[in-house]
Protein backbone atom coordinates (compact mmCIF):
# COMPACT_ATOMS: atom_id res chain seq x y z
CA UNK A 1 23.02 -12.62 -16.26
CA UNK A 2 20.73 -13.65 -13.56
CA UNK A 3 19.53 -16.80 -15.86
CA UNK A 4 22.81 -17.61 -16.63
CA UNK A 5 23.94 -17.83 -12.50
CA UNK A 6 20.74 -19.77 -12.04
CA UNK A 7 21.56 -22.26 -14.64
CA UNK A 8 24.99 -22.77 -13.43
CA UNK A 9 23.65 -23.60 -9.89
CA UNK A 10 20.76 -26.13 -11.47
CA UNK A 11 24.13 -27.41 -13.89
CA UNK A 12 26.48 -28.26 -10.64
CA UNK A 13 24.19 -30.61 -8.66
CA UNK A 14 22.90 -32.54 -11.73
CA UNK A 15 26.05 -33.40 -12.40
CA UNK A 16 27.03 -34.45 -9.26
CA UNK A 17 23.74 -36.21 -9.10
CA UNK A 18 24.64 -37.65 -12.85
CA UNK A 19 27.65 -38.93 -11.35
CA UNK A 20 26.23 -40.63 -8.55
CA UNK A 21 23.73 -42.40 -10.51
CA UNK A 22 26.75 -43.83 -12.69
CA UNK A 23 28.62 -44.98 -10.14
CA UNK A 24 25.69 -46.84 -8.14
CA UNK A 25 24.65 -47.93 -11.91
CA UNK A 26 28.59 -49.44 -12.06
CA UNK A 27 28.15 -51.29 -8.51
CA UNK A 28 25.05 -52.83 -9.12
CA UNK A 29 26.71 -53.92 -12.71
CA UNK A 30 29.48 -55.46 -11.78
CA UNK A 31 27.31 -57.02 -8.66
CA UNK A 32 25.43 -59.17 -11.13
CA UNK A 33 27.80 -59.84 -13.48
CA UNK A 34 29.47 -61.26 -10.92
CA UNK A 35 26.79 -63.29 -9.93
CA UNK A 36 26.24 -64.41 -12.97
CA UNK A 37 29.37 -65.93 -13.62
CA UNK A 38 29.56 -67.65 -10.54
CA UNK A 39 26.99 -70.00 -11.97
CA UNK A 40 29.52 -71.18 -14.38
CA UNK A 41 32.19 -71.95 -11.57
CA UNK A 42 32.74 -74.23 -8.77
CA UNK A 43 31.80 -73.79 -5.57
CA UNK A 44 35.32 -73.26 -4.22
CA UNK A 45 35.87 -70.94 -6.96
CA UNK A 46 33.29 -68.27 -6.74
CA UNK A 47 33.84 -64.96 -6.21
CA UNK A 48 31.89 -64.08 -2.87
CA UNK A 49 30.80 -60.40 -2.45
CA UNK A 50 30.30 -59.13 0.78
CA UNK A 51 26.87 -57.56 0.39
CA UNK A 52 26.64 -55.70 3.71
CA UNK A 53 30.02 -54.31 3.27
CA UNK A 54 29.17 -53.37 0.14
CA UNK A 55 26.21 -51.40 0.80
CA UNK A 56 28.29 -49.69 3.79
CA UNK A 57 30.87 -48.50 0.48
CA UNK A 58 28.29 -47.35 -1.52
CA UNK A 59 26.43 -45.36 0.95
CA UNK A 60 30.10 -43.89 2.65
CA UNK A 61 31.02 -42.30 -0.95
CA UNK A 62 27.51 -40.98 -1.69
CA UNK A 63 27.76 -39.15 1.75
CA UNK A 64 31.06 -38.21 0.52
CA UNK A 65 29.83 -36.81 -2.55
CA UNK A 66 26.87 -35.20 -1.13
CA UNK A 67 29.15 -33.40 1.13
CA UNK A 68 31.38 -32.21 -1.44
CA UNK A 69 28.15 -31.10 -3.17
CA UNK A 70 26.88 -28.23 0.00
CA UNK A 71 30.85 -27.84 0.28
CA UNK A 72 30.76 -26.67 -3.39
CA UNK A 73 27.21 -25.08 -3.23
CA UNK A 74 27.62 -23.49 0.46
CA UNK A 75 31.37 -22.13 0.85
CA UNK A 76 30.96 -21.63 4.38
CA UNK A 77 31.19 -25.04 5.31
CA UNK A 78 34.33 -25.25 3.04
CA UNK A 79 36.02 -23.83 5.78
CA UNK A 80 34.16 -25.77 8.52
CA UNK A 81 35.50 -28.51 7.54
CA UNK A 82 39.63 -27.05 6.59
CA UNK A 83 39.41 -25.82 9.83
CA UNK A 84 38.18 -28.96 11.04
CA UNK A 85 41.14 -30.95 9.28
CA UNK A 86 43.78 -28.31 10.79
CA UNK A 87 42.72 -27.86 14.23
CA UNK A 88 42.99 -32.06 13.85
CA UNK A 89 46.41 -31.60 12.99
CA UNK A 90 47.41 -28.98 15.52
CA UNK A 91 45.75 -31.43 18.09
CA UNK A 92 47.56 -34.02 17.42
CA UNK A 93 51.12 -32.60 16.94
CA UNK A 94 50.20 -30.91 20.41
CA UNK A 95 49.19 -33.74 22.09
CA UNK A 96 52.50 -35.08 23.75
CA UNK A 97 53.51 -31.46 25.06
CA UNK A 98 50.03 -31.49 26.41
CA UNK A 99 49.83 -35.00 28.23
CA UNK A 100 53.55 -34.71 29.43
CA UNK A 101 52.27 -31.45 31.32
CA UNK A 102 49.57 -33.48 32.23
CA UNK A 103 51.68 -36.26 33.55
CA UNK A 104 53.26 -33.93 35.80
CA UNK A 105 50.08 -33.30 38.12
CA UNK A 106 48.52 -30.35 35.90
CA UNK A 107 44.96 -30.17 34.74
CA UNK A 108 44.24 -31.06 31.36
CA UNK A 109 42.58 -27.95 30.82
CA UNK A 110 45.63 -26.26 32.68
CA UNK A 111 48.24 -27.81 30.72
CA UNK A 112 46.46 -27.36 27.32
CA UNK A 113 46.56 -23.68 28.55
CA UNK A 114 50.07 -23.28 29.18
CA UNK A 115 50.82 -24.50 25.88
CA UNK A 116 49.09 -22.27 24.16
CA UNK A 117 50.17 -19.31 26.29
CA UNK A 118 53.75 -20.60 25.27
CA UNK A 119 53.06 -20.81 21.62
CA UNK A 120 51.79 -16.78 21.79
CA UNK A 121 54.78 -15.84 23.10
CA UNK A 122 57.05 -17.81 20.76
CA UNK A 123 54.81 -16.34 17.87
CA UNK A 124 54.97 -12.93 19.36
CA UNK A 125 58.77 -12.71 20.09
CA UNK A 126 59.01 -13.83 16.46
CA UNK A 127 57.07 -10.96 15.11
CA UNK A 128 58.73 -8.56 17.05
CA UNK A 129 61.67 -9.67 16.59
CA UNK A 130 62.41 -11.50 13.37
CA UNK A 131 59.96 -10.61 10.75
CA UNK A 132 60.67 -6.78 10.81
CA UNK A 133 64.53 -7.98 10.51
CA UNK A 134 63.90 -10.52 7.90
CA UNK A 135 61.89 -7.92 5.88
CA UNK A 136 64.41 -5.17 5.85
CA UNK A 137 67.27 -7.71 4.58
CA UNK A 138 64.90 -8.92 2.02
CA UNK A 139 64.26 -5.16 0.67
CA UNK A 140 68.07 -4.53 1.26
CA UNK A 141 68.95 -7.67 -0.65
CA UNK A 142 66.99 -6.67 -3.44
CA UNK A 143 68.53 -3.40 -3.71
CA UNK A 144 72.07 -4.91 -3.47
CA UNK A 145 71.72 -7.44 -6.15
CA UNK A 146 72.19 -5.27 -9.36
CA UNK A 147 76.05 -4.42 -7.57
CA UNK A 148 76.38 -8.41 -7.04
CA UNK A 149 75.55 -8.96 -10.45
CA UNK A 150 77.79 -5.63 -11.75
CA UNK A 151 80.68 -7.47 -9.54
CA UNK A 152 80.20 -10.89 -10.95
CA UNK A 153 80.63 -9.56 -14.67
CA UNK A 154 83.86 -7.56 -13.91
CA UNK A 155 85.35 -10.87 -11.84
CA UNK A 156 84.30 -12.83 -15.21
CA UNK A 157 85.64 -10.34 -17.79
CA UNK A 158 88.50 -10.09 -15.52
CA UNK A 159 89.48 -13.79 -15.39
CA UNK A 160 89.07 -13.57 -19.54
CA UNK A 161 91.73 -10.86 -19.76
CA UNK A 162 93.80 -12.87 -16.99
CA UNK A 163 94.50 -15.99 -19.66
CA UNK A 164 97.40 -16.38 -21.46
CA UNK A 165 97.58 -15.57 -25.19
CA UNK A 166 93.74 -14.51 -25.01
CA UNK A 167 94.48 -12.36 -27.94
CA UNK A 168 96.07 -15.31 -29.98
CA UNK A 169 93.49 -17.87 -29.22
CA UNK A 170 90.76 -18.11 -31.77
CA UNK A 171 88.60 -19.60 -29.42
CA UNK A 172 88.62 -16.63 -26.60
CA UNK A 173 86.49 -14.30 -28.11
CA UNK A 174 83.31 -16.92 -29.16
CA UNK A 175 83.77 -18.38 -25.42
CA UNK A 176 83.70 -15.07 -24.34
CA UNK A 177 80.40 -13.88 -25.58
CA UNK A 178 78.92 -17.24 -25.04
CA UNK A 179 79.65 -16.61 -21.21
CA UNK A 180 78.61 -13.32 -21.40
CA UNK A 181 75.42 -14.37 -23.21
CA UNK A 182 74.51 -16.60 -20.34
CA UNK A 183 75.48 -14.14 -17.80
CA UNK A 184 72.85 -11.55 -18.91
CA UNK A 185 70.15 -14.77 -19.24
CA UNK A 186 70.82 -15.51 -15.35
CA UNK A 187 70.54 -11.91 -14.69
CA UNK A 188 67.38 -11.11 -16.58
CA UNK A 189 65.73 -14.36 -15.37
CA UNK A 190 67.13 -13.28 -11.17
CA UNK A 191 65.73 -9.70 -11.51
CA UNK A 192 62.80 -10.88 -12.93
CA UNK A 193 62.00 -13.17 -10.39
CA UNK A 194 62.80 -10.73 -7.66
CA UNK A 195 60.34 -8.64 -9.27
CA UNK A 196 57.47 -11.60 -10.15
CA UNK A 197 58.35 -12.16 -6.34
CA UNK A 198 57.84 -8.91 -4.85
CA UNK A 199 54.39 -8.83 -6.90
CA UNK A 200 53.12 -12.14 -5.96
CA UNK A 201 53.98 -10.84 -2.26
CA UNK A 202 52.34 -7.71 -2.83
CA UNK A 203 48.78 -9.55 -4.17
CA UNK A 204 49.40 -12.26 -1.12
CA UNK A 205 49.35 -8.96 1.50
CA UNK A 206 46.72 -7.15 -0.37
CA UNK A 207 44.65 -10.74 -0.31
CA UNK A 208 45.31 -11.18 3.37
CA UNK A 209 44.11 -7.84 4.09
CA UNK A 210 41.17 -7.83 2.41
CA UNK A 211 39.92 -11.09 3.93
CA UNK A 212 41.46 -9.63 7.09
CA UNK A 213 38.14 -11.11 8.98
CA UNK A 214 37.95 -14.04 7.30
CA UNK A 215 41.16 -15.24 8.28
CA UNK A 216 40.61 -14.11 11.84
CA UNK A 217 37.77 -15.81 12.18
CA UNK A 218 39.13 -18.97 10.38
CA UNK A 219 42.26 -18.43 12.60
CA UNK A 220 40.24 -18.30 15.78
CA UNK A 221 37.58 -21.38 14.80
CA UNK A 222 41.03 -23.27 14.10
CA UNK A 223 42.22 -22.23 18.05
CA UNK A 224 38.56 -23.28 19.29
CA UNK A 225 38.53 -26.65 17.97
CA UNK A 226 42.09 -27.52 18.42
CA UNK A 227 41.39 -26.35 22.24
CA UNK A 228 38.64 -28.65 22.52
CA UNK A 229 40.28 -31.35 20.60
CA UNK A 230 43.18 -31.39 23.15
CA UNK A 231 40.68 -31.08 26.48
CA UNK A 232 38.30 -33.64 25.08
CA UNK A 233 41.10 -35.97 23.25
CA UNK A 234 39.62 -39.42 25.53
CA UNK A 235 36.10 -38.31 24.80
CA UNK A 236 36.46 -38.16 20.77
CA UNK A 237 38.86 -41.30 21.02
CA UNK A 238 36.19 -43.05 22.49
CA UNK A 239 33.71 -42.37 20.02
CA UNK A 240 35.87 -43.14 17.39
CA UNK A 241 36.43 -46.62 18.78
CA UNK A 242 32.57 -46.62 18.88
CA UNK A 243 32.35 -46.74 15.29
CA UNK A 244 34.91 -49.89 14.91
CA UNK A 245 33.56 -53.25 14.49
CA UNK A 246 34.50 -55.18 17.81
CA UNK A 247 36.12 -58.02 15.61
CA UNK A 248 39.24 -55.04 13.96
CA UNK A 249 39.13 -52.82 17.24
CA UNK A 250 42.39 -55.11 18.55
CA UNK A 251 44.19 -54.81 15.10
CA UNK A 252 43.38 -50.84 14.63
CA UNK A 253 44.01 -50.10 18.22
CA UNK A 254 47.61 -52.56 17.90
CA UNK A 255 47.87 -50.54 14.43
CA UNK A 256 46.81 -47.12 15.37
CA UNK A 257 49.36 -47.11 17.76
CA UNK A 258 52.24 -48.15 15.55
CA UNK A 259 51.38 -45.22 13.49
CA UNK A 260 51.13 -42.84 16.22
CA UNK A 261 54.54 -43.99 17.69
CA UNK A 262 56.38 -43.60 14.12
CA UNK A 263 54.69 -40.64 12.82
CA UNK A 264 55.06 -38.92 16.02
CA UNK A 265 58.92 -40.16 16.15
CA UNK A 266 59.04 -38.52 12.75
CA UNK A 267 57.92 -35.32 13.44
CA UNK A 268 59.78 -35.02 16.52
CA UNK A 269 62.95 -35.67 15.05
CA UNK A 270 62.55 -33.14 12.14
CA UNK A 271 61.35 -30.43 14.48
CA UNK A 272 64.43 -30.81 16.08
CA UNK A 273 66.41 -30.72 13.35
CA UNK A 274 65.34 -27.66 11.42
CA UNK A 275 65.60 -25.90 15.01
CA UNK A 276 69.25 -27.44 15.69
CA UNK A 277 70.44 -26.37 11.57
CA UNK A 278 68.39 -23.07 11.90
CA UNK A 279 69.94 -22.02 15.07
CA UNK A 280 73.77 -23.41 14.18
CA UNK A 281 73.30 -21.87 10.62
CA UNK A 282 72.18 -18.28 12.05
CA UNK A 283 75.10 -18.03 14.38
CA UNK A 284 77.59 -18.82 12.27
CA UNK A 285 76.40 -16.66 9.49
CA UNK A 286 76.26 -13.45 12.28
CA UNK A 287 79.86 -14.91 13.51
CA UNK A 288 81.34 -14.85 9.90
CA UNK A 289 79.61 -11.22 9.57
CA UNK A 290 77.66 -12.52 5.78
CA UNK A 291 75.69 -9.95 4.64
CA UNK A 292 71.61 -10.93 4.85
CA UNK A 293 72.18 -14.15 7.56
C-alpha cells in the first residue's frame, strides 16, 4: 500500500511535467515552422511573431501549471488561494458601501468596520430569526405532502366521476388509468426526492460538522483578507497598475473602468431586486395566510 501511494505521488508530477514539455515542444514547433515559411513569402506577407511576448506566454502558463501542481500535491494552498479568489470577490462587491462611508468623513479603516459590524447583525438576525422558521416549515412541509398528494387524487377521481356519460364512454376508463398512472409516477418521483433531499442535507450537515474547523478557519482567512483588501484597496491597485506596460495602462485603466461601472450596475440592480420580490412575495404570502410562505 505504501508503494502504491508513493507511486501515485512520483505518477502526478511526471505528468504534469510530461505535459509541460509537450506544450513548450508545440511552441517552439510551430515557432519554426513559422519561420520557415516565411522564407517562401513576401515581405509584406510574413507572419511576424512577437518573440518577447511570446516568451512572457510560455513562462505565465508554466507558472500556471506549476501552481496547479503544489495546489494538487499540497491541499493547503488549495484553499489559500479559494480564499484568496473569495475574499477578492467580497472586496469588491463591498467596495462602494465602503468608499461611500468613506466619502462621508469616516476612516477607511472605520468605515470598512461598520460594514462588517452591519453584515453580523444582518447574518445574525437571520439565524435567529429565519432559519429556525424556515426549517420547521420545511420538516412540516414534508410531513404534509402525503395529505396534498391523498387530496389531489380524490379532486382527480372526483372530476372523472363528475363527466357526463363516464360510464358510456369507451374512452373514460383507459384515460382514467392513464391519469392515474402518471399521478402515482409524480408522486413516487416527489417523495423520493424529498427523501434523496433530506439525505443529501443530512451528509451536507454531517460534512460541515466534521470539517467544523476547517471551515472556520477558511471562513475567518476569507474575513482577514477581504478586511485587508478593502483597507489597502489603493495600495494593491497600485501594484497592479505596476505590472501594466505604460503603452495599455490608458486603455485598461479607460477599460477597467467600463467594466467596473457595468458589472457593478449589474449587481446592484439584482441585489435590489431579489430583496424588493423577496420582501413583496413574503408579505403577501403571510397576508393571504398560504401555508409554508
Amino acid at each position: 500500500m505504501v508503494e502504491l501511494l508513493r507511486f501515485e505521488n512520483i505518477i502526478h508530477p511526471l505528468r504534469t511535467l510530461t505535459w509541460i514539455g509537450l506544450l513548450i515542444l508545440g511552441v517552439i514547433i510551430a515557432y519554426y515552422v513559422i519561420n520557415i515559411g516565411n522564407r517562401y513569402l513576401e515581405r509584406s506577407k510574413r507572419i511576424v511573431v512577437d518573440t518577447e511576448l511570446l516568451k512572457k506566454i510560455i513562462l505565465g502558463v508554466v507558472a500556471v501549471l506549476f501552481i496547479l501542481l503544489f495546489m494538487r500535491r499540497y491541499s493547503i494552498l488549495g484553499r489559500v488561494l479559494a480564499a484568496g479568489i473569495i475574499a477578492t470577490i467580497l472586496a469588491y462587491i463591498l467596495n462602494p458601501l465602503v468608499d461611500k462611508l468613506e466619502a462621508k468623513g469616516n476612516n477607511r479603516i472605520a468605515s470598512v468596520a461598520m460594514v462588517y459590524v452591519t453584515i453580523f447583525v444582518v447574518i445574525g438576525i437571520l439565524l435567529v430569526v429565519v432559519v429556525p422558521k424556515t426549517t420547521m416549515e420545511i420538516r412540516n412541509l414534508a410531513l404534509e405532502l402525503p395529505a396534498y398528494a391523498e387530496n389531489i387524487s380524490n379532486t382527480v377521481s372526483g372530476l372523472f366521476e363528475d363527466l357526463p356519460l363516464v360510464g358510456e364512454n369507451p374512452a373514460y376508463e383507459t384515460i382514467s388509468n392513464s391519469v392515474q398512472s402518471s399521478y402515482e409516477s409524480i408522486i413516487d418521483d416527489l417523495m423520493n426526492w424529498v427523501r434523496n433531499s433530506a439525505s443529501r442535507i443530512t451528509v451536507l450537515i454531517t460534512h460541515f460538522v466534521q470539517n467544523f474547523i476547517s471551515v472556520i478557519l477558511s471562513l475567518v482567512l476569507v474575513l482577514i483578507m477581504t478586511f485587508y483588501f478593502l483597507v489597502d484597496k489603493r495600495l494593491y491597485t497600485n501594484k497592479i497598475q505596476g505590472f501594466i506596460p505604460n503603452s495599455l495602462r490608458t486603455d485598461i485603466s479607460y477599460l477597467s473602468e467600463k467594466i467596473n461601472t457595468v458589472l457593478s450596475e449589474f449587481i446592484r440592480g439584482r441585489i435590489i431586486l431579489a430583496v424588493f420580490v423577496g420582501i413583496l412575495t413574503a408579505i403577501l404570502l403571510l397576508i393571504l395566510r398560504i401555508d409554508f410562505a
